[in-house]
PDB file of N, CA and C in Angstrom:
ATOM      1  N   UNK A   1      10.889  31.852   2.879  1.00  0.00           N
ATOM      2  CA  UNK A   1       9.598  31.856   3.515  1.00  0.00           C
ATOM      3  C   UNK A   1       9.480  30.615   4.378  1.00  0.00           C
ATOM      4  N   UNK A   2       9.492  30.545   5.673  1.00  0.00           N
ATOM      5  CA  UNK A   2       9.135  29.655   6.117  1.00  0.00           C
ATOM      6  C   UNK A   2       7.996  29.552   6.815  1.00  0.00           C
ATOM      7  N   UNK A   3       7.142  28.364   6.878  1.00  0.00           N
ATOM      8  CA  UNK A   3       5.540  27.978   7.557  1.00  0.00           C
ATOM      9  C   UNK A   3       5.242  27.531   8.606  1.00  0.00           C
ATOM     10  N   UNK A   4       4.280  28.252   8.965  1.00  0.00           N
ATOM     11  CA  UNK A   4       4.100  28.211  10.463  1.00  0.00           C
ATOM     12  C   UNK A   4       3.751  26.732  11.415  1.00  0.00           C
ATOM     13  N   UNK A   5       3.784  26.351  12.236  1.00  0.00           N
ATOM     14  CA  UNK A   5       3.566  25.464  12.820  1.00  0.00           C
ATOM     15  C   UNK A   5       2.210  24.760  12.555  1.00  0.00           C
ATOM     16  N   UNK A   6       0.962  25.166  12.421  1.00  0.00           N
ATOM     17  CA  UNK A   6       0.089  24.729  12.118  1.00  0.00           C
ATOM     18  C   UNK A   6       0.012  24.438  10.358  1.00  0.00           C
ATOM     19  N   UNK A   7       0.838  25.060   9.091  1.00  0.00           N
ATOM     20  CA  UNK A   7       0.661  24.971   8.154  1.00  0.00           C
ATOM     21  C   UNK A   7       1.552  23.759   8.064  1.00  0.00           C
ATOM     22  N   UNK A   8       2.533  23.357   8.996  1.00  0.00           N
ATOM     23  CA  UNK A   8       3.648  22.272   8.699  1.00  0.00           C
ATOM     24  C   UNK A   8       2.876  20.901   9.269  1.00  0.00           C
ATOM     25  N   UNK A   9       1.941  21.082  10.222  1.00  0.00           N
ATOM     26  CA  UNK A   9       1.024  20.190  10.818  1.00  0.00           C
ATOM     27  C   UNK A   9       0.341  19.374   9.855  1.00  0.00           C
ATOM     28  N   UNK A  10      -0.555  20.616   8.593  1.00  0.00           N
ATOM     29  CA  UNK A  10      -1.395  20.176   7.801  1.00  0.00           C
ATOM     30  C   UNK A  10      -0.519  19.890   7.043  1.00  0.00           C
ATOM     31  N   UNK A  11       0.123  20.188   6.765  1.00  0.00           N
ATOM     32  CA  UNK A  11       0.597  19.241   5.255  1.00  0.00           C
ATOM     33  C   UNK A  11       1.482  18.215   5.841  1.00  0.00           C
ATOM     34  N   UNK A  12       1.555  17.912   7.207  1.00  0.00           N
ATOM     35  CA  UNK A  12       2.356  16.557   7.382  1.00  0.00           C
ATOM     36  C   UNK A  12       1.370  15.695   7.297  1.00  0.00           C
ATOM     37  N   UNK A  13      -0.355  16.014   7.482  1.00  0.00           N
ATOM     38  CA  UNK A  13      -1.499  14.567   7.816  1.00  0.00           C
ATOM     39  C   UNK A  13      -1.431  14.673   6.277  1.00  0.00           C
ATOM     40  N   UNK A  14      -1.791  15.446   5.716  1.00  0.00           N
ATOM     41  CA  UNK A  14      -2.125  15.471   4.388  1.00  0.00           C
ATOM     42  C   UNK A  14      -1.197  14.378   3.383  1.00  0.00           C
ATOM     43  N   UNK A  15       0.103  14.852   3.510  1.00  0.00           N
ATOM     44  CA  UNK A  15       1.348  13.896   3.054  1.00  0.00           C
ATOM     45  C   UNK A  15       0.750  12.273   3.582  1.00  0.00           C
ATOM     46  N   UNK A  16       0.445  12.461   4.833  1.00  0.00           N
ATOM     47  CA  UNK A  16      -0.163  10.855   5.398  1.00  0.00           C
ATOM     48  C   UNK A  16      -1.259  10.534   4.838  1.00  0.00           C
ATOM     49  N   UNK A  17      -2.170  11.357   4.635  1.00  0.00           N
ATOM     50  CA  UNK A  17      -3.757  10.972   4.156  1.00  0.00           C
ATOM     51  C   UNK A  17      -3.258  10.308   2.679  1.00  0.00           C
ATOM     52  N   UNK A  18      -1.818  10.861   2.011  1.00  0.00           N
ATOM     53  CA  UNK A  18      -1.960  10.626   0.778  1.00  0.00           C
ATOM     54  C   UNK A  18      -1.457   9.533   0.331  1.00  0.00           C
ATOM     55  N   UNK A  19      -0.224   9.174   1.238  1.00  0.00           N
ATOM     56  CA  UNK A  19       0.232   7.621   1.299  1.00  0.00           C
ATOM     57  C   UNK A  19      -0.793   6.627   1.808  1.00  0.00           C
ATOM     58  N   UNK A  20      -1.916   6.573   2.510  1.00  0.00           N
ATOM     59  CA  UNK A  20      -2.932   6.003   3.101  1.00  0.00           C
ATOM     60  C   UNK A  20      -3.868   5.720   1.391  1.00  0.00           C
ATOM     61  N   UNK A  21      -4.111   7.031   0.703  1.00  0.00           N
ATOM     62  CA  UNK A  21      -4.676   6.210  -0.254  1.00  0.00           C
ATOM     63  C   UNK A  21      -3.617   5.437  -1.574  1.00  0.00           C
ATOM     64  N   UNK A  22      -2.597   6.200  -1.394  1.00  0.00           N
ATOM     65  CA  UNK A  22      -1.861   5.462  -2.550  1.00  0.00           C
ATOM     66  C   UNK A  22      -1.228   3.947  -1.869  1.00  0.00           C
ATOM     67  N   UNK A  23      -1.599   3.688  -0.830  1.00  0.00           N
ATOM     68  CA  UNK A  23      -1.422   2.262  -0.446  1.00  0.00           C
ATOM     69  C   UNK A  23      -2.538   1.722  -0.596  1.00  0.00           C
ATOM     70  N   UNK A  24      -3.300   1.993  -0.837  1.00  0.00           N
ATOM     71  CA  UNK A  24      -4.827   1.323  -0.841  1.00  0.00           C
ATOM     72  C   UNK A  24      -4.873   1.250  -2.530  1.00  0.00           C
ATOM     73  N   UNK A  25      -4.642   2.262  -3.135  1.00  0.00           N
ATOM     74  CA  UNK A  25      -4.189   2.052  -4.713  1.00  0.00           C
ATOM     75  C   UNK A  25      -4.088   1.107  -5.008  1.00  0.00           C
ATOM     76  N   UNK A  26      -2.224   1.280  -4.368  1.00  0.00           N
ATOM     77  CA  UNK A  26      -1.473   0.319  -5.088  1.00  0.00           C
ATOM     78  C   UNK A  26      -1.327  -1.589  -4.524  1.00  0.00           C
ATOM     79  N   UNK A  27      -2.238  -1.354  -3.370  1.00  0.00           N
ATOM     80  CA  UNK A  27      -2.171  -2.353  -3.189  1.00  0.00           C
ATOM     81  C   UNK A  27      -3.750  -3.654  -3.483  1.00  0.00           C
ATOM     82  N   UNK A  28      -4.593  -2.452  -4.084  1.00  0.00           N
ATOM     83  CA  UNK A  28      -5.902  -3.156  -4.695  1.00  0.00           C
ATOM     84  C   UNK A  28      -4.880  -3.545  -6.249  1.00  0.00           C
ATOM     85  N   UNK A  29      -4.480  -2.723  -6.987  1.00  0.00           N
ATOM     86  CA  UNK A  29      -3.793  -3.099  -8.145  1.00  0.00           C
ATOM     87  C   UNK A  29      -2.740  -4.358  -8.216  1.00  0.00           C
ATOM     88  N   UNK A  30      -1.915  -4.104  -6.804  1.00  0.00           N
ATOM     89  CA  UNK A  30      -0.924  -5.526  -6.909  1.00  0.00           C
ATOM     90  C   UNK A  30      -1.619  -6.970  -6.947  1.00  0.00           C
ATOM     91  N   UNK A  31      -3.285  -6.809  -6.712  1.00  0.00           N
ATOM     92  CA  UNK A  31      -3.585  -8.097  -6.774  1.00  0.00           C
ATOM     93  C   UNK A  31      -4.293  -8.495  -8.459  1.00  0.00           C
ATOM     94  N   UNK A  32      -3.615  -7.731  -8.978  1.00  0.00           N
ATOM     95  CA  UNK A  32      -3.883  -8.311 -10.367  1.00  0.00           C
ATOM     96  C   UNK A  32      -2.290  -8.373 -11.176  1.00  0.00           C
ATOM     97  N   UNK A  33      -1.899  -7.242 -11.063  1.00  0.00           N
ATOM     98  CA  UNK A  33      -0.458  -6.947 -11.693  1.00  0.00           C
ATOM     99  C   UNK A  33       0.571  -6.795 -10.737  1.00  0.00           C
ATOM    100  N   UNK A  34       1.805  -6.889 -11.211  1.00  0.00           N
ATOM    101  CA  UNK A  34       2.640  -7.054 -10.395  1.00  0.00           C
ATOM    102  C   UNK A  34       3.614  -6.427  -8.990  1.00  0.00           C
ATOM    103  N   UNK A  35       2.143  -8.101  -8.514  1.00  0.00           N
ATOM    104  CA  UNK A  35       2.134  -7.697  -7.140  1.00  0.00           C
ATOM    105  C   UNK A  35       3.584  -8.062  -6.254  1.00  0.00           C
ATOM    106  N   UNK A  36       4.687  -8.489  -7.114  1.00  0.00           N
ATOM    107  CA  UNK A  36       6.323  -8.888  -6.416  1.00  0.00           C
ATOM    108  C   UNK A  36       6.597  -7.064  -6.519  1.00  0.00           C
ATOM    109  N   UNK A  37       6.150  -6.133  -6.593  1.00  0.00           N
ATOM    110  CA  UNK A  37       6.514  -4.867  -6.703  1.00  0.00           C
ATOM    111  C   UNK A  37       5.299  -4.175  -5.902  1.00  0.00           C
ATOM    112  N   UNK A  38       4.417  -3.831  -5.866  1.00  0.00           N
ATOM    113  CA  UNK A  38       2.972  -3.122  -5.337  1.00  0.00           C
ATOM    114  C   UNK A  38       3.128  -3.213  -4.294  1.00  0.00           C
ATOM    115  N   UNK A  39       3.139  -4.692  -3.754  1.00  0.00           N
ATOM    116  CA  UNK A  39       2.871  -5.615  -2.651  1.00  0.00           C
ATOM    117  C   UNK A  39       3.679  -4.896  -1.090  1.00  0.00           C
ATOM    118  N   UNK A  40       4.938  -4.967  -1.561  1.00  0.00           N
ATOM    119  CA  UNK A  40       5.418  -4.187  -0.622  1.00  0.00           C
ATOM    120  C   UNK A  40       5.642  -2.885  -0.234  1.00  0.00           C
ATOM    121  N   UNK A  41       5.483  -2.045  -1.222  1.00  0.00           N
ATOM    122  CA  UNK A  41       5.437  -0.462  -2.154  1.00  0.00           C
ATOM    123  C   UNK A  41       4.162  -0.195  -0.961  1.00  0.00           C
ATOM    124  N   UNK A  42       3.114  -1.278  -1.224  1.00  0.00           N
ATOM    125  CA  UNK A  42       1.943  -0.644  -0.653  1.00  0.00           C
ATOM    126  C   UNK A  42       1.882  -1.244   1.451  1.00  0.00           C
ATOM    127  N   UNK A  43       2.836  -2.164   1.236  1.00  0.00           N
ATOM    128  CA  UNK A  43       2.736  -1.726   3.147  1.00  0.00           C
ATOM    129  C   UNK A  43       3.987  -1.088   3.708  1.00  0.00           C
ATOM    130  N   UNK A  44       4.882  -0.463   2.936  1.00  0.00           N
ATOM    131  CA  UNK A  44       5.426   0.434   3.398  1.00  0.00           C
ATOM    132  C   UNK A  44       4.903   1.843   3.637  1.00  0.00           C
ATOM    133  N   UNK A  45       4.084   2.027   2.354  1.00  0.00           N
ATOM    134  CA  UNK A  45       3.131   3.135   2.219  1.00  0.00           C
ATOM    135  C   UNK A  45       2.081   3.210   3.814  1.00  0.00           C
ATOM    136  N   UNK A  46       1.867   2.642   3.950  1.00  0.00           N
ATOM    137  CA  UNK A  46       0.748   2.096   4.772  1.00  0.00           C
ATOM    138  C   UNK A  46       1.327   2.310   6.222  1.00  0.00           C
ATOM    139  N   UNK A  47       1.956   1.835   6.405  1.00  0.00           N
ATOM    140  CA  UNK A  47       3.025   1.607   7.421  1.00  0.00           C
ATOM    141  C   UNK A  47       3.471   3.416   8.098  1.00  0.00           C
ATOM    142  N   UNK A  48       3.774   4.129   6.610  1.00  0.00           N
ATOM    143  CA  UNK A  48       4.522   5.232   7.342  1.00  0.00           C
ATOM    144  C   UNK A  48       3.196   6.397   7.484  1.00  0.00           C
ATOM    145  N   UNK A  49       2.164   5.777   6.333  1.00  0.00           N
ATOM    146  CA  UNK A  49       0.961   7.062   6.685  1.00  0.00           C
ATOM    147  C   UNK A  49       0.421   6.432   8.507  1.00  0.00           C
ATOM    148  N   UNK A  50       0.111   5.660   8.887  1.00  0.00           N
ATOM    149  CA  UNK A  50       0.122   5.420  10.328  1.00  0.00           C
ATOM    150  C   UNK A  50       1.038   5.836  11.150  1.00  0.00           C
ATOM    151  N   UNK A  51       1.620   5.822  11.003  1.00  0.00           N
ATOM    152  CA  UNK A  51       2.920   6.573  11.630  1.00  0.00           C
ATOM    153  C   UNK A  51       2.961   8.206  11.850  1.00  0.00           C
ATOM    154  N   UNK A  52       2.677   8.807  10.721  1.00  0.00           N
ATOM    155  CA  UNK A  52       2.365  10.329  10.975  1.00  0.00           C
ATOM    156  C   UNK A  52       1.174  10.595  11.522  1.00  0.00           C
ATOM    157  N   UNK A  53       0.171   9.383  11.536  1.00  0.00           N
ATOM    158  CA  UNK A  53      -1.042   9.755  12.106  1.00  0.00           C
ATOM    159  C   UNK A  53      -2.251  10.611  10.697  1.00  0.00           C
ATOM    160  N   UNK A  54      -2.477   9.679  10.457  1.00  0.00           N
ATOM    161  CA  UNK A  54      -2.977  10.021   8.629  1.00  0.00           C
ATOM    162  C   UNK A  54      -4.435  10.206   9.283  1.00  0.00           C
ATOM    163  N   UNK A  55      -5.372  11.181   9.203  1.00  0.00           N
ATOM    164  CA  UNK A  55      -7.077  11.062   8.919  1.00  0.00           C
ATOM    165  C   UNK A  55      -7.914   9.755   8.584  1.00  0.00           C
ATOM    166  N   UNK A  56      -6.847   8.944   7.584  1.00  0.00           N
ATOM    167  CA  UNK A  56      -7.586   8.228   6.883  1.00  0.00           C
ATOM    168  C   UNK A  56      -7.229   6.907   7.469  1.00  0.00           C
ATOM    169  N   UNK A  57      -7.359   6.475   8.660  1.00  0.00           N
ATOM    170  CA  UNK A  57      -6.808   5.704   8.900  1.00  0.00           C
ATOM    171  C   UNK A  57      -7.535   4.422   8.794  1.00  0.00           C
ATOM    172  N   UNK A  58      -8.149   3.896   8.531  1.00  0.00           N
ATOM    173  CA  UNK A  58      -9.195   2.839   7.573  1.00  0.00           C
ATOM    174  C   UNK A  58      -8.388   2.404   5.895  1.00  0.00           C
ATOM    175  N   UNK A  59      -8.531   3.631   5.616  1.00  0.00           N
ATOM    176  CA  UNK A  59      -7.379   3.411   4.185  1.00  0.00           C
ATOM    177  C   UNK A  59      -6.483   2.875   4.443  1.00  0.00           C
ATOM    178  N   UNK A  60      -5.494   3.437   5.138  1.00  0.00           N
ATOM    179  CA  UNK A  60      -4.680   3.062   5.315  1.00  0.00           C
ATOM    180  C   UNK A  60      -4.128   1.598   6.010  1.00  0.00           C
ATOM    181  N   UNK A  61      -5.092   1.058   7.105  1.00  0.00           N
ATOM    182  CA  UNK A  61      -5.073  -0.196   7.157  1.00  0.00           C
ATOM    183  C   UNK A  61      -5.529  -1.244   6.013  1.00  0.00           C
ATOM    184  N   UNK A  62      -6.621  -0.721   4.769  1.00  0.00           N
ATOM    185  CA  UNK A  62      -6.837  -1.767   3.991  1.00  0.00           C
ATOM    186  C   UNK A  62      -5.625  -1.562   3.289  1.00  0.00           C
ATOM    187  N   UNK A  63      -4.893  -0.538   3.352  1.00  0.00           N
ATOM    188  CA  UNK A  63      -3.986  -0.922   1.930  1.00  0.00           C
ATOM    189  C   UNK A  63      -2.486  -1.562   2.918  1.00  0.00           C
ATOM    190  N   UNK A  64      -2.659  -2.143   3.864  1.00  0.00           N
ATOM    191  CA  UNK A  64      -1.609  -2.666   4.814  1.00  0.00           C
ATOM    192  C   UNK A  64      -2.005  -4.094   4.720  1.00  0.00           C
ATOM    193  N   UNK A  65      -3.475  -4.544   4.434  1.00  0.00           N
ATOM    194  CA  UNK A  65      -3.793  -5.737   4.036  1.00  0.00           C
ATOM    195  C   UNK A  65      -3.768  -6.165   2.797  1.00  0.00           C
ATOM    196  N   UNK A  66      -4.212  -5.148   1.696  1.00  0.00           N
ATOM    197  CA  UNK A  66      -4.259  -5.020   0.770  1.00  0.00           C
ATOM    198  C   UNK A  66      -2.516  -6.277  -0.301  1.00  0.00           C
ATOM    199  N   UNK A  67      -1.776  -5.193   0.743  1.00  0.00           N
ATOM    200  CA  UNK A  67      -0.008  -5.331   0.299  1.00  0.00           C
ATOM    201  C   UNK A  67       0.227  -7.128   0.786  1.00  0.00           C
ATOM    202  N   UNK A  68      -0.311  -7.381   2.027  1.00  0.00           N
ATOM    203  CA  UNK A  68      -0.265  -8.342   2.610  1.00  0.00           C
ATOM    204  C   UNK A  68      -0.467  -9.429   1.864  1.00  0.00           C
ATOM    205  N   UNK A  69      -1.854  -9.129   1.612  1.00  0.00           N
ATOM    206  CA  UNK A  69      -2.548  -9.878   0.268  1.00  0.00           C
ATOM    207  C   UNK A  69      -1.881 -10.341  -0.656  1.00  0.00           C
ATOM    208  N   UNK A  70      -1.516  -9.158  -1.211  1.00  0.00           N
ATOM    209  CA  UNK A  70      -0.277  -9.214  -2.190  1.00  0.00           C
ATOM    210  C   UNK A  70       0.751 -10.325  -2.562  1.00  0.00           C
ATOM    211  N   UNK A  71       1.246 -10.043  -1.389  1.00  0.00           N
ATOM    212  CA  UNK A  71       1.856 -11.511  -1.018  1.00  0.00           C
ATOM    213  C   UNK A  71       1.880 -12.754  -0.909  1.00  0.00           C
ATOM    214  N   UNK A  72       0.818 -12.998  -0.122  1.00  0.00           N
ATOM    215  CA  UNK A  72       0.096 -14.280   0.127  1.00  0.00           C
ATOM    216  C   UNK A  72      -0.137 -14.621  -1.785  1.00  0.00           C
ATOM    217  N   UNK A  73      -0.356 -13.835  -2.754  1.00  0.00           N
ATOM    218  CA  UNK A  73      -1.102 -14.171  -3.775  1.00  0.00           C
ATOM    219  C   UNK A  73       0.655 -14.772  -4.626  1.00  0.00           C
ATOM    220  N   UNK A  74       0.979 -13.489  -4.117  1.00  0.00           N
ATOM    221  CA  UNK A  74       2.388 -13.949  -5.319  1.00  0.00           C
ATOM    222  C   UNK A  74       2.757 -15.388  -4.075  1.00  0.00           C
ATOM    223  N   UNK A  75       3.088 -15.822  -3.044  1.00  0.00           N
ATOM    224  CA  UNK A  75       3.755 -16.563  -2.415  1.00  0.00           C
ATOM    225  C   UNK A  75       2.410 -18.326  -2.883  1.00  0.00           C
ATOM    226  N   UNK A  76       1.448 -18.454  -3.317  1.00  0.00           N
ATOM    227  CA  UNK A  76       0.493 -19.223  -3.788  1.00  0.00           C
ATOM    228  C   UNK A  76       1.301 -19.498  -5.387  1.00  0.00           C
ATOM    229  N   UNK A  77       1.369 -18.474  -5.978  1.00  0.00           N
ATOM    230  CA  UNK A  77       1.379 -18.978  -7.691  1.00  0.00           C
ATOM    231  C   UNK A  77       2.891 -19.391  -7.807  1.00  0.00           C
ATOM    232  N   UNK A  78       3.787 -18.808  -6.555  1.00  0.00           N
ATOM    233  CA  UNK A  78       5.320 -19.572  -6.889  1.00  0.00           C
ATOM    234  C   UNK A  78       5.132 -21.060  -6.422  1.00  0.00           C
ATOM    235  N   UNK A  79       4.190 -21.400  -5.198  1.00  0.00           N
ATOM    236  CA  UNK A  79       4.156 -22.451  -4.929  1.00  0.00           C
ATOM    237  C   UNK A  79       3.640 -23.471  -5.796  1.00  0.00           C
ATOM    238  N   UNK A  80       2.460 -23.415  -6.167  1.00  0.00           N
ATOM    239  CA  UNK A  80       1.367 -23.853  -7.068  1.00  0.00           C
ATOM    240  C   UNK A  80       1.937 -23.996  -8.608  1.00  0.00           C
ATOM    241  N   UNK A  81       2.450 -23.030  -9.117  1.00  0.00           N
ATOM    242  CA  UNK A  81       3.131 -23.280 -10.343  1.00  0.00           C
ATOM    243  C   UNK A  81       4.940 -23.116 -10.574  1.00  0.00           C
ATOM    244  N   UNK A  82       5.325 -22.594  -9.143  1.00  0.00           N
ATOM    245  CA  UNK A  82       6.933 -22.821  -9.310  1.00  0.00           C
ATOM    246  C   UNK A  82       7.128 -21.684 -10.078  1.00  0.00           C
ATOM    247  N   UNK A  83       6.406 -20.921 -10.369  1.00  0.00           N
ATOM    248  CA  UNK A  83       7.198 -19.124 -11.172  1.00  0.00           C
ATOM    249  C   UNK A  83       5.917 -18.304 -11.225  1.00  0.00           C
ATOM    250  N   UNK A  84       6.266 -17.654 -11.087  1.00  0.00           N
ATOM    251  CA  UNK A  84       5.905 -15.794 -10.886  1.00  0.00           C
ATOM    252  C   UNK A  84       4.198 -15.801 -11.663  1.00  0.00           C
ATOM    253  N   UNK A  85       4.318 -16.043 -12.811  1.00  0.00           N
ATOM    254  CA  UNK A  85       3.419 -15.943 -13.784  1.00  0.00           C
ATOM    255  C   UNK A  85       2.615 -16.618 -13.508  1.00  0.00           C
ATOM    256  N   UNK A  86       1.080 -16.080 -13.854  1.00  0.00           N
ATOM    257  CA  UNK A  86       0.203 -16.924 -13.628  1.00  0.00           C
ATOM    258  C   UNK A  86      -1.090 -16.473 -15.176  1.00  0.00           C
ATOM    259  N   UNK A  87      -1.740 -17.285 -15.097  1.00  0.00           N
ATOM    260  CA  UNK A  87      -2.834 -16.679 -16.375  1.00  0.00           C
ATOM    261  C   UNK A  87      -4.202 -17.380 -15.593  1.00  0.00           C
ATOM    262  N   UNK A  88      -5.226 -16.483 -16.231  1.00  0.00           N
ATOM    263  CA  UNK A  88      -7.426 -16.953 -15.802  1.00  0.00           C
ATOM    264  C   UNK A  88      -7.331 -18.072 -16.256  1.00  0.00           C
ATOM    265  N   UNK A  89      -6.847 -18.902 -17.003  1.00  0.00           N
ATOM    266  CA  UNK A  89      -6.777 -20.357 -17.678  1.00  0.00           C
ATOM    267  C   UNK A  89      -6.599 -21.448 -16.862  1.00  0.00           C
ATOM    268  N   UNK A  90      -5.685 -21.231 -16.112  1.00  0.00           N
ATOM    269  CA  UNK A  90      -5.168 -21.661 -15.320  1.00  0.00           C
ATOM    270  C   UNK A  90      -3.513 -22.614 -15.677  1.00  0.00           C
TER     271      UNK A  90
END
């Protein structure tokens, strides 16, 4: 069975709409847990739902900052404490 041009259309934004929110997910989550994994997970995500041209394209830029974020947070606690780990205590 193969699908017609317009059914291959929708499920290509759709596939995009869905990486748009699972970058926004995963990249609100990398800023608590581990964001040396999320961080980039979520602007690759981000990255390729723009690329297909996703609906959601708001999502998809926060979770491109989101990942960014990410980074900046893990690239602070290696500096600041010299390893990965960090605790609310400080």
């Amino acid at each position: 069975m193969e699908l017609t041009s317009s059914a291959r259309r929708f499920s290509g934004t759709r596939d995009a709409d869905g990486m748009a929110v699972a970058s926004f997910v995963l990249g609100l989550a990398g800023l608590l847990v581990m964001n040396i994994v999320l961080g980039p997970v979520a602007i690759v995500l981000a990255g390729l739902a723009l690329w297909r041209g996703t609906a959601r394209r708001g999502r998809a830029l926060l979770g491109l900052a989101l990942g960014v974020a990410d980074l900046v947070v893990l690239a602070t606690l290696v500096v600041g404490n010299g390893m990965v780990v960090w605790s609310p205590g400080g």
